[in-house]
Structure formats: structure tokens, C-alpha cells
N, C-alpha and C. Protein backbone atom coordinates (compact mmCIF):
# COMPACT_ATOMS: atom_id res chain seq x y z
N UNK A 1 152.28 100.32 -10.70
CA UNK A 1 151.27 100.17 -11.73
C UNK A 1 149.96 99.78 -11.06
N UNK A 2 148.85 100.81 -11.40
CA UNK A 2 147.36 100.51 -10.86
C UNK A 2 146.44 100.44 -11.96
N UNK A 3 146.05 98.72 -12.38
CA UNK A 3 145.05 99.17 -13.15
C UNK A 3 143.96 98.79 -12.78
N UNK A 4 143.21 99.58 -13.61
CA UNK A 4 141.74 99.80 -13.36
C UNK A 4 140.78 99.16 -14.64
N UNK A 5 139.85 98.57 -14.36
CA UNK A 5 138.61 97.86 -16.16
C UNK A 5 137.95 99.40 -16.25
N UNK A 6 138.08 99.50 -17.58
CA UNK A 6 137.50 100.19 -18.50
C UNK A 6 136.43 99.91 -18.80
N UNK A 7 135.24 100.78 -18.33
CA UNK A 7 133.90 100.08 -18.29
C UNK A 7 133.01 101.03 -19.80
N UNK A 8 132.33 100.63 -20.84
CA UNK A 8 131.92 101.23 -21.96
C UNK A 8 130.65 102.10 -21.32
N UNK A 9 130.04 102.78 -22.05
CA UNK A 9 128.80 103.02 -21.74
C UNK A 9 127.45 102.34 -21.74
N UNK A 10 126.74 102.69 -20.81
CA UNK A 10 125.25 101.93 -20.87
C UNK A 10 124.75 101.99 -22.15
N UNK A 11 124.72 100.65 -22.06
CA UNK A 11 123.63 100.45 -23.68
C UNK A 11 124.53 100.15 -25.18
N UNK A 12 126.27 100.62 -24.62
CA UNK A 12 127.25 100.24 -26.01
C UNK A 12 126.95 98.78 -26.29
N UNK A 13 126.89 99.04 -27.66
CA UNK A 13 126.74 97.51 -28.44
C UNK A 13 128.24 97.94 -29.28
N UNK A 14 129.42 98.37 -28.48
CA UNK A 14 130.72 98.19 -29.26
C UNK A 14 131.32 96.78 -29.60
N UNK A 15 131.76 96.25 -30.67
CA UNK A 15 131.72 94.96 -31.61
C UNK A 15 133.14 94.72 -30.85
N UNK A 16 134.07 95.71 -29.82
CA UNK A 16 135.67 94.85 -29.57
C UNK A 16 135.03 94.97 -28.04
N UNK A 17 134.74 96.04 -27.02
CA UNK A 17 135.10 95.64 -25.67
C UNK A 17 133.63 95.57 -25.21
N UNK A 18 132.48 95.86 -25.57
CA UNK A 18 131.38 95.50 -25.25
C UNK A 18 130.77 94.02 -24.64
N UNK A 19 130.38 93.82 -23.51
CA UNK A 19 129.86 92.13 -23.52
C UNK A 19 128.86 92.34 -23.83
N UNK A 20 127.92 93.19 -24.01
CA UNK A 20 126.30 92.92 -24.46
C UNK A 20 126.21 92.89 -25.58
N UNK A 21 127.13 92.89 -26.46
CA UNK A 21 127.44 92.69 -28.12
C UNK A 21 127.66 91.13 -28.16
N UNK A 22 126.40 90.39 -28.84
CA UNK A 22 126.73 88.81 -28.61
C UNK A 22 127.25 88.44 -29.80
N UNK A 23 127.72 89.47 -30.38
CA UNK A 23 128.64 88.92 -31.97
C UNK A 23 129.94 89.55 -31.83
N UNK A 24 130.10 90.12 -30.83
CA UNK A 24 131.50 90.94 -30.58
C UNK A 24 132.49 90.30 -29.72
N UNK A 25 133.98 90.82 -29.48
CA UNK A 25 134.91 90.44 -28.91
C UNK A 25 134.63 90.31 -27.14
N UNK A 26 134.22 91.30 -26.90
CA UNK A 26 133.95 91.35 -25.52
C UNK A 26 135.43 91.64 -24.72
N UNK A 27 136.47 91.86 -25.41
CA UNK A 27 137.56 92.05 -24.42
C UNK A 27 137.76 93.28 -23.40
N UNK A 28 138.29 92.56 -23.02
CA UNK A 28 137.92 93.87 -21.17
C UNK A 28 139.35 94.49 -21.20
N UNK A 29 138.90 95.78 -21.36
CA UNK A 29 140.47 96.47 -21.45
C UNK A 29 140.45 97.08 -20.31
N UNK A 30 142.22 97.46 -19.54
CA UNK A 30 142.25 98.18 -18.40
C UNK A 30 143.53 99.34 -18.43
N UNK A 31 143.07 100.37 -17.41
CA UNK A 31 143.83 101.67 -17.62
C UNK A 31 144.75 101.71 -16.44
N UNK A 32 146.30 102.03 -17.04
CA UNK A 32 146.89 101.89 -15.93
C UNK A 32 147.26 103.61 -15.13
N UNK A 33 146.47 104.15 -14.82
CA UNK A 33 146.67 105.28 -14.05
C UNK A 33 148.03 105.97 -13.51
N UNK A 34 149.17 105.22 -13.46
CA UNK A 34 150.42 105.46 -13.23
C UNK A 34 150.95 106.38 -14.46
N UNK A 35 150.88 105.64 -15.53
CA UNK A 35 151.54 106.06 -16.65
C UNK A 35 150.54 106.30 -17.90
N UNK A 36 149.26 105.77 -17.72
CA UNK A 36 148.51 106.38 -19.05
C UNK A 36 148.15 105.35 -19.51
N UNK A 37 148.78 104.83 -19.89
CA UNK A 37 148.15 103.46 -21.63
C UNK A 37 147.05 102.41 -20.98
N UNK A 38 146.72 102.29 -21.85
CA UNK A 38 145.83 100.76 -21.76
C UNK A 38 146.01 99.59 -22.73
N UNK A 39 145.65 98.57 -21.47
CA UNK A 39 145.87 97.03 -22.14
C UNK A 39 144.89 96.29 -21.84
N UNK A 40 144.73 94.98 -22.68
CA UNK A 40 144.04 94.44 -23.06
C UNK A 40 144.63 92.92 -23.02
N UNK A 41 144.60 92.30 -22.23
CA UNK A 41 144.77 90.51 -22.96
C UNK A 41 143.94 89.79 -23.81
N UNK A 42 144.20 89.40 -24.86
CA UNK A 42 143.66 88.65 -25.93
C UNK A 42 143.77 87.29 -26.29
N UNK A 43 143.17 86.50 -26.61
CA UNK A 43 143.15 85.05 -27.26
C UNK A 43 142.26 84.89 -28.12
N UNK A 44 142.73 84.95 -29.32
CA UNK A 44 141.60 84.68 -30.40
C UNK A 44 141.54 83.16 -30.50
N UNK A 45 140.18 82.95 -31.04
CA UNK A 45 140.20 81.45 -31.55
C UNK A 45 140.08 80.83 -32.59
N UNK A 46 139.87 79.63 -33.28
CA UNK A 46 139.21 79.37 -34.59
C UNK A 46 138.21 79.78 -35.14
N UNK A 47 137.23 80.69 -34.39
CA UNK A 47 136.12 81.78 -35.07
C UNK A 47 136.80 82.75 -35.40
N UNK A 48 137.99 83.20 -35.24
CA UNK A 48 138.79 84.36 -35.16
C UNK A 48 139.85 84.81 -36.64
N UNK A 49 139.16 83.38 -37.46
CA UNK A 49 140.38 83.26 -38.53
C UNK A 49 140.63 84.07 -39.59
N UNK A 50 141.44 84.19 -40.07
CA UNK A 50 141.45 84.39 -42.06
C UNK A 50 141.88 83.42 -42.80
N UNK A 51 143.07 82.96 -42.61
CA UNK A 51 143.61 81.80 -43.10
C UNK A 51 143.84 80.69 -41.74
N UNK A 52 143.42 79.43 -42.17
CA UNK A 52 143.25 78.64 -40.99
C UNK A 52 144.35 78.37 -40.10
N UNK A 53 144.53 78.99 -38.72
CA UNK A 53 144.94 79.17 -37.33
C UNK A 53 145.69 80.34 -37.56
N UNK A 54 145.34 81.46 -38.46
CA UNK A 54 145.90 83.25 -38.23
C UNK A 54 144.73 83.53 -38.17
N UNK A 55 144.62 84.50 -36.99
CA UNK A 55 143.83 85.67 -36.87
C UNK A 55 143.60 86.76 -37.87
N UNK A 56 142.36 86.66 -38.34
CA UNK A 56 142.21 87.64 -39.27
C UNK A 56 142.62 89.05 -38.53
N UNK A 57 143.41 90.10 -39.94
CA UNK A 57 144.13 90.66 -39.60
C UNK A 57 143.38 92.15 -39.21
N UNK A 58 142.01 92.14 -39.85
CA UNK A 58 141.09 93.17 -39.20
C UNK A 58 140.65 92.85 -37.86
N UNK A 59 140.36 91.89 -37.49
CA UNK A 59 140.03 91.67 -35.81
C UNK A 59 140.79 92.07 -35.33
N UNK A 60 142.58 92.09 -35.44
CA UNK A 60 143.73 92.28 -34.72
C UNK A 60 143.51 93.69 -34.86
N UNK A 61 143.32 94.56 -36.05
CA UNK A 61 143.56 96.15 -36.30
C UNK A 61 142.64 96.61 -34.96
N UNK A 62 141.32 95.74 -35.09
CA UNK A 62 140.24 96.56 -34.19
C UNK A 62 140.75 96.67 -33.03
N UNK A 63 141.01 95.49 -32.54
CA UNK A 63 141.55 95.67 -31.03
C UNK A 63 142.26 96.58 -30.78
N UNK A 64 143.63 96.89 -31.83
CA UNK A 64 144.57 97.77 -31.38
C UNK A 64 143.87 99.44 -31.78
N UNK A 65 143.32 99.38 -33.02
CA UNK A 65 142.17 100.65 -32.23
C UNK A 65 141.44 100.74 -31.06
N UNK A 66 140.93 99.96 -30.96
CA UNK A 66 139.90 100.53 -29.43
C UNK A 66 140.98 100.86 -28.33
N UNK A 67 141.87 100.13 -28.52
CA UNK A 67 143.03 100.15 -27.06
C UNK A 67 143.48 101.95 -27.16
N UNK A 68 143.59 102.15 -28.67
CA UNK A 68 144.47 103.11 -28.66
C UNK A 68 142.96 104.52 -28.50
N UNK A 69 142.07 104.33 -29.18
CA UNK A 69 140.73 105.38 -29.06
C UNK A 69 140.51 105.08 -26.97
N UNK A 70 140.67 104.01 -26.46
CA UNK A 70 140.28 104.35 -24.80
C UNK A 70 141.68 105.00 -24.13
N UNK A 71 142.78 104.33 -24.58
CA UNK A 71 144.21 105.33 -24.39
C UNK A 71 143.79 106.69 -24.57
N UNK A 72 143.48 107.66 -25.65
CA UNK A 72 142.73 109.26 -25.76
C UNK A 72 141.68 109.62 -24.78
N UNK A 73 140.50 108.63 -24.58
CA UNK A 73 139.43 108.86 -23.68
C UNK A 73 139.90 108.77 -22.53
N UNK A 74 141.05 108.56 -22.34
CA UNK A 74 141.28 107.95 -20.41
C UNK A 74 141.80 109.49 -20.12
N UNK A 75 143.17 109.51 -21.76
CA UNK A 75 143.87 110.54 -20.62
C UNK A 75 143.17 112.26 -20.90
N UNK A 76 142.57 112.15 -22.15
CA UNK A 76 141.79 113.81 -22.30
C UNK A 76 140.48 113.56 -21.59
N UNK A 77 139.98 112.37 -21.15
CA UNK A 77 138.66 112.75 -20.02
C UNK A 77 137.50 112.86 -21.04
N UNK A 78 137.75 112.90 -22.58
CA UNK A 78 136.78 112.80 -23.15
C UNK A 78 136.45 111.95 -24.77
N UNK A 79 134.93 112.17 -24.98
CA UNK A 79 134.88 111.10 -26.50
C UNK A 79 135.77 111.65 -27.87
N UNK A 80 136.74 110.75 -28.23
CA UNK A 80 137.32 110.76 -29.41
C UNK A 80 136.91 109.62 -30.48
N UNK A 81 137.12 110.38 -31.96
CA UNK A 81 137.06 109.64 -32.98
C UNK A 81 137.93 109.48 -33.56
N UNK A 82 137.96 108.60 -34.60
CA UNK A 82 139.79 108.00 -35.35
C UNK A 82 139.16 108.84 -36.64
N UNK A 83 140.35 109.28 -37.02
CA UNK A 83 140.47 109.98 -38.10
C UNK A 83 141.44 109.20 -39.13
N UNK A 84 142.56 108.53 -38.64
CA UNK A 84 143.13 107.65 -39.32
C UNK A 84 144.15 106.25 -38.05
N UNK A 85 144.07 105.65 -39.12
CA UNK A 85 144.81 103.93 -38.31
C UNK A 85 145.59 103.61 -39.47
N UNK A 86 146.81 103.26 -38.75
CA UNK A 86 147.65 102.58 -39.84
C UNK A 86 148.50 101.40 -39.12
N UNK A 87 148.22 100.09 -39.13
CA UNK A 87 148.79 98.91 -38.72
C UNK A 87 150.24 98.13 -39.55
N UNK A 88 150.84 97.47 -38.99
CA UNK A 88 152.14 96.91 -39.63
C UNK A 88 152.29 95.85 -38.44
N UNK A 89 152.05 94.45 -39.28
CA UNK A 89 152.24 93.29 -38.60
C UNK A 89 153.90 92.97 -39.04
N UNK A 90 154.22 92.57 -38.13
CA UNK A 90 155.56 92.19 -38.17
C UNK A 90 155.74 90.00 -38.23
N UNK A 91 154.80 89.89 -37.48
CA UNK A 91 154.88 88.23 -37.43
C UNK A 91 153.06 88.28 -37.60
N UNK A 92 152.73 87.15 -38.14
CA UNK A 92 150.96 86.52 -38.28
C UNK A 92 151.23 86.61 -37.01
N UNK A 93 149.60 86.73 -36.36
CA UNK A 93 149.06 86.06 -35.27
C UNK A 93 148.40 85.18 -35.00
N UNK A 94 148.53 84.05 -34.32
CA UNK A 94 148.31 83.13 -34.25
C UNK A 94 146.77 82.55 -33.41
N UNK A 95 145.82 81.29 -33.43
CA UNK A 95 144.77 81.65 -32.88
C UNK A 95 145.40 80.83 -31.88
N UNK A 96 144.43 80.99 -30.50
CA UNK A 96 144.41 80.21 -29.09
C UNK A 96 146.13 80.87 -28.30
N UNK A 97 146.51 81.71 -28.76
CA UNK A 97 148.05 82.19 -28.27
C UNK A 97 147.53 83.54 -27.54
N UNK A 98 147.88 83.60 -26.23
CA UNK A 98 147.54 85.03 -25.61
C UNK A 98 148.68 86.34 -25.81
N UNK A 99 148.00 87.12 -26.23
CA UNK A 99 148.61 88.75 -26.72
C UNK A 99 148.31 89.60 -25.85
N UNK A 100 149.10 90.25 -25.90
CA UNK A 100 148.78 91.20 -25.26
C UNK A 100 148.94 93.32 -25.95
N UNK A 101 147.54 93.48 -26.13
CA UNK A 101 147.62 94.94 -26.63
C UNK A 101 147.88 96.19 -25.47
N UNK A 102 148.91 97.13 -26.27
CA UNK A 102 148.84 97.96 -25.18
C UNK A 102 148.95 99.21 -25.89
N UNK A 103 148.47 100.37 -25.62
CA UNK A 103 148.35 101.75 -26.18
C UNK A 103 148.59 102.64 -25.26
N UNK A 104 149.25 104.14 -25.97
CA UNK A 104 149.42 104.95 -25.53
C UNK A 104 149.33 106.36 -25.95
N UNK A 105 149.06 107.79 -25.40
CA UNK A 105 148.98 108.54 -26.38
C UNK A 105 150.27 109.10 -26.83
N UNK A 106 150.29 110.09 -27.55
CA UNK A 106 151.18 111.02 -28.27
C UNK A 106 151.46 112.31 -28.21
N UNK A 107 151.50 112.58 -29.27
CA UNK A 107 151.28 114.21 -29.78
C UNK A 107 149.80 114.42 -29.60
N UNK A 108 149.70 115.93 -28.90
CA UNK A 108 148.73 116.55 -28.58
C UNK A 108 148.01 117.74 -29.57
N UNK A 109 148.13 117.56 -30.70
CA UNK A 109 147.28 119.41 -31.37
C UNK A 109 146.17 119.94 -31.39
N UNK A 110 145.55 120.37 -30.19
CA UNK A 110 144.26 120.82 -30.45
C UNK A 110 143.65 120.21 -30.09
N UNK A 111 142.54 120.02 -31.09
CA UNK A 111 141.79 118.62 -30.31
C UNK A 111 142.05 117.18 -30.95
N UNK A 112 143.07 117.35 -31.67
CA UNK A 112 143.33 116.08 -32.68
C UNK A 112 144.61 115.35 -31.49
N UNK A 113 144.52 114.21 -31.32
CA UNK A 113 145.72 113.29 -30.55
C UNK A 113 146.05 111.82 -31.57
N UNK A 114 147.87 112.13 -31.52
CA UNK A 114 147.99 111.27 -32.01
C UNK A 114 148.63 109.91 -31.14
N UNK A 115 148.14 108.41 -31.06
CA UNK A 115 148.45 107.34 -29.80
C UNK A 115 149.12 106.41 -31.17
N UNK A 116 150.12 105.06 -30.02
CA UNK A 116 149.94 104.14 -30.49
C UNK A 116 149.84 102.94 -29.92
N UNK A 117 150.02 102.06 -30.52
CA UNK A 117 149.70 100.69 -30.04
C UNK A 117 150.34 99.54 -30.19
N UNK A 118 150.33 98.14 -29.65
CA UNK A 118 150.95 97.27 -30.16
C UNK A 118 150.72 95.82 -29.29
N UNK A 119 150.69 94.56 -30.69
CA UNK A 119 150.74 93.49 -30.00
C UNK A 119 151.62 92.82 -29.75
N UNK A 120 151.87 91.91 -28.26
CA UNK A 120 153.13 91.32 -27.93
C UNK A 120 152.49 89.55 -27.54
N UNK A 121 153.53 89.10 -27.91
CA UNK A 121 153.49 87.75 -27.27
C UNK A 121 154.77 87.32 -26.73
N UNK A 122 154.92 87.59 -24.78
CA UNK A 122 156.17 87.21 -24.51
C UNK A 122 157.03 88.47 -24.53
N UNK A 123 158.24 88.69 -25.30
CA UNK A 123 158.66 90.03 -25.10
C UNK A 123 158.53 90.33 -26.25
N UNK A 124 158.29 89.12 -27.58
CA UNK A 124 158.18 89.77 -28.91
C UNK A 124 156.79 90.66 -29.77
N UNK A 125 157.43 91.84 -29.90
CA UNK A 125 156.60 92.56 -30.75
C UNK A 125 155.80 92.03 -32.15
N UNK A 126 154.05 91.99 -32.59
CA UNK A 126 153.97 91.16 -33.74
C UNK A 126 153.29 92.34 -33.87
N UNK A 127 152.62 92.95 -33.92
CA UNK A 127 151.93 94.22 -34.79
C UNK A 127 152.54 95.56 -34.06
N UNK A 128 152.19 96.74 -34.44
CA UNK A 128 152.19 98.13 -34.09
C UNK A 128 151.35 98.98 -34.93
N UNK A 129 150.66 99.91 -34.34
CA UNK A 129 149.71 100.75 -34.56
C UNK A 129 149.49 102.03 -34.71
N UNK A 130 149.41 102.71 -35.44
CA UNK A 130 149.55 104.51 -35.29
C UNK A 130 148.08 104.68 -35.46
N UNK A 131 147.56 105.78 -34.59
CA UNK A 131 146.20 106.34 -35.02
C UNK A 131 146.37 108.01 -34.73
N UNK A 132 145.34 108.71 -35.78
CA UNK A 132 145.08 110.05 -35.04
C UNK A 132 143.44 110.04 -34.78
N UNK A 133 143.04 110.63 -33.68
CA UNK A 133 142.03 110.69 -33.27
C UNK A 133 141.36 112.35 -32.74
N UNK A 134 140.41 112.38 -33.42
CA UNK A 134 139.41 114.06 -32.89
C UNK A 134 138.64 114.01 -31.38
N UNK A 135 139.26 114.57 -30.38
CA UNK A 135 138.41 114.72 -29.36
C UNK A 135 137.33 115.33 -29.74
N UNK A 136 135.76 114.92 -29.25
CA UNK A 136 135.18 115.70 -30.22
C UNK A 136 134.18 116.75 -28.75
N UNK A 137 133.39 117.75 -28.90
CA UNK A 137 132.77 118.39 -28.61
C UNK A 137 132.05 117.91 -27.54
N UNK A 138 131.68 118.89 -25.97
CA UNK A 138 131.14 118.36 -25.19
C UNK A 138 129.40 118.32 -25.90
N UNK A 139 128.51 118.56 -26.35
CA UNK A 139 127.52 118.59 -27.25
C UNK A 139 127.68 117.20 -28.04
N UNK A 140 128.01 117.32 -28.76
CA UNK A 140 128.38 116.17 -29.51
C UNK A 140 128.35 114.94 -28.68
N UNK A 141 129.12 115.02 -27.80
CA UNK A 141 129.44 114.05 -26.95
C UNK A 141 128.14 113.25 -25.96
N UNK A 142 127.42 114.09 -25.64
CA UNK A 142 126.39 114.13 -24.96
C UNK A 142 125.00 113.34 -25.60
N UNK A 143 125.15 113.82 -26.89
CA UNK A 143 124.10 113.65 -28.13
C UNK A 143 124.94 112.44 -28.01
N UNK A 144 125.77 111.94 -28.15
CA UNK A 144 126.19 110.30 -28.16
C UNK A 144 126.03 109.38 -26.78
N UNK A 145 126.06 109.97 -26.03
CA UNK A 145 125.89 109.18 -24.82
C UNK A 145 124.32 109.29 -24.53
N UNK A 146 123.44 110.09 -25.16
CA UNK A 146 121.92 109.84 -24.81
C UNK A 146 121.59 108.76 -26.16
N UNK A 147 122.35 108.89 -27.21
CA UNK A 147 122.18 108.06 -27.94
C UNK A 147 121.82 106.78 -27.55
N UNK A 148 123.20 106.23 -27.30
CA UNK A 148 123.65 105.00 -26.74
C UNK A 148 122.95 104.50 -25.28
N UNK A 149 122.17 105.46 -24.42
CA UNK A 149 121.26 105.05 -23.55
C UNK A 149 119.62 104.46 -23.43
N UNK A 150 119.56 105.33 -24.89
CA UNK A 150 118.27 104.94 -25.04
C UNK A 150 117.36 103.27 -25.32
N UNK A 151 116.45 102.99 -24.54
CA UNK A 151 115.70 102.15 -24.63
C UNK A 151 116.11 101.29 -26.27
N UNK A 152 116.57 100.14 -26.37
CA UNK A 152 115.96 99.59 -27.65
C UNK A 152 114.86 99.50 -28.60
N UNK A 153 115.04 99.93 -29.80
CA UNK A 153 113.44 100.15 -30.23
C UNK A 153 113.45 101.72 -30.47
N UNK A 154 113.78 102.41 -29.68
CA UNK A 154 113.62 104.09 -29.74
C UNK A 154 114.33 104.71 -31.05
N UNK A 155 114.12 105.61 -31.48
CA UNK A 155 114.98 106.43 -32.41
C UNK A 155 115.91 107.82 -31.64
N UNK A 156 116.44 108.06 -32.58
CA UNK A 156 117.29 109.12 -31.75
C UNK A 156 117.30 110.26 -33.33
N UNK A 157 117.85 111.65 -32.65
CA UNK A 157 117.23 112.39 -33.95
C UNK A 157 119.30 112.45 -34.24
N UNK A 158 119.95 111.55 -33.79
CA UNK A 158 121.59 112.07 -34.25
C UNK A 158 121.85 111.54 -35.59
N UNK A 159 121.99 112.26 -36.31
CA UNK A 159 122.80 112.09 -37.78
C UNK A 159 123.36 110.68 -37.70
């Protein structure tokens, strides 16, 4: 097993693995090149809540999306979008307890991939994740990455 940090693009203000997002998670996800998936170690805290010391259960979904949307980008080489997410917690998660997310892909049709995901603490399983995701267009793609480069302040003409 070789992993490698998953570095976002210049200028992402993404709200889970971004650090220049000063309201975001900032978690540093890494790709393990052997076998495909990516993981993520996590510790949420008491900013992290819904009900006091569980992790709100959308912070948890996000993570295990992004894990599972950079799982698609690692292994098709290019930008995908979620088309659908469907989560199932099995145990709450707890805050200040380290998790660990890990994703992988799936089924391949076209340009649609379907991955999943899941959080562990220890050997026990507490969430799992299904997503399908659209690889989308080298154009498209491009128009997003000049997006996301541009100077602060600038406009961009992308929809």
C-alpha cells in the first residue's frame, strides 16, 4: 500500500478537503495507488455537532462524498459530479473519536461511475455510502478549473 495526499485545485474553496476554506473541514484525503480507494482520517469536534457530542449527520455524509467523488477522479483521471448519494448510519458518530473514511469505485457505464464508501472506528463499521457520479467533459472540465483559478474578485462567464 502507497499512499499519496490528494492535493485540490488552485484556488478550491471546497467546504470538506480544502485548507483555504476557513469555514471548512480541511481534511486531507489520500490515494492509495495499489488498489484504488481513498481515505481520509477524521475527528470531528464540538463545532461538529447536531445533538450534543454526535456529529451532525450531514458533515459525516460530506466527507463520505468527497472520499467517494476523489475515489472517481483518481481512478478515471478526470472531473466528476454526484448525481446521487445515499448514506445509512449504522451506529451515531461520536465527536473527538477518530474515523476513518474510505472509498472506492464500482460499476463503470459510460461516463456515469458508481463508488462507495464508509466510516470505521477500529474494525467497526458506523456509516456506508453509495454514490453515482457523471465524469463530465474535457471542456467542461477546463471551464471549471479556469474557474476555480481565477484571481478573487474576477467573474467567470460559467453558468
Amino acid at each position: 500500500m502507497t499512499l499519496r495526499r490528494l492535493r485540490e485545485a488552485p484556488g478550491s474553496r471546497c467546504f470538506v478537503c480544502a485548507p483555504g476554506n476557513p469555514r471548512g473541514l480541511a481534511v486531507p484525503l489520500w490515494y492509495d495507488d495499489a488498489d484504488g480507494h481513498v481515505e481520509a482520517t477524521v475527528r470531528f469536534d464540538e463545532l461538529h455537532c447536531g445533538a450534543p457530542t454526535y456529529v451532525h449527520s450531514g458533515l459525516a455524509m460530506a466527507v463520505l462524498a468527497e472520499a467517494m467523488a476523489w475515489a472517481v477522479v483518481t481512478t478515471t483521471g478526470r472531473i466528476a459530479i454526484t448525481l446521487a448519494s445515499s448514506t445509512d448510519f449504522h451506529r451515531p458518530l461520536r465527536v473527538d473519536v477518530p474515523y476513518l473514511a474510505r472509498a472506492e469505485i464500482g460499476q463503470v457505464a459510460g461516463t456515469d461511475v458508481r463508488a462507495t464508501a464508509v466510516f470505521r472506528a477500529d474494525a467497526e463499521v458506523l456509516a456506508t455510502a453509495t454514490g453515482t457520479f457523471r465524469v463530465i467533459s474535457e471542456k467542461t472540465a477546463a471551464r471549471l478549473r479556469a474557474r476555480v483559478s481565477r484571481p478573487e474578485g474576477t467573474s467567470s462567464n460559467l453558468p
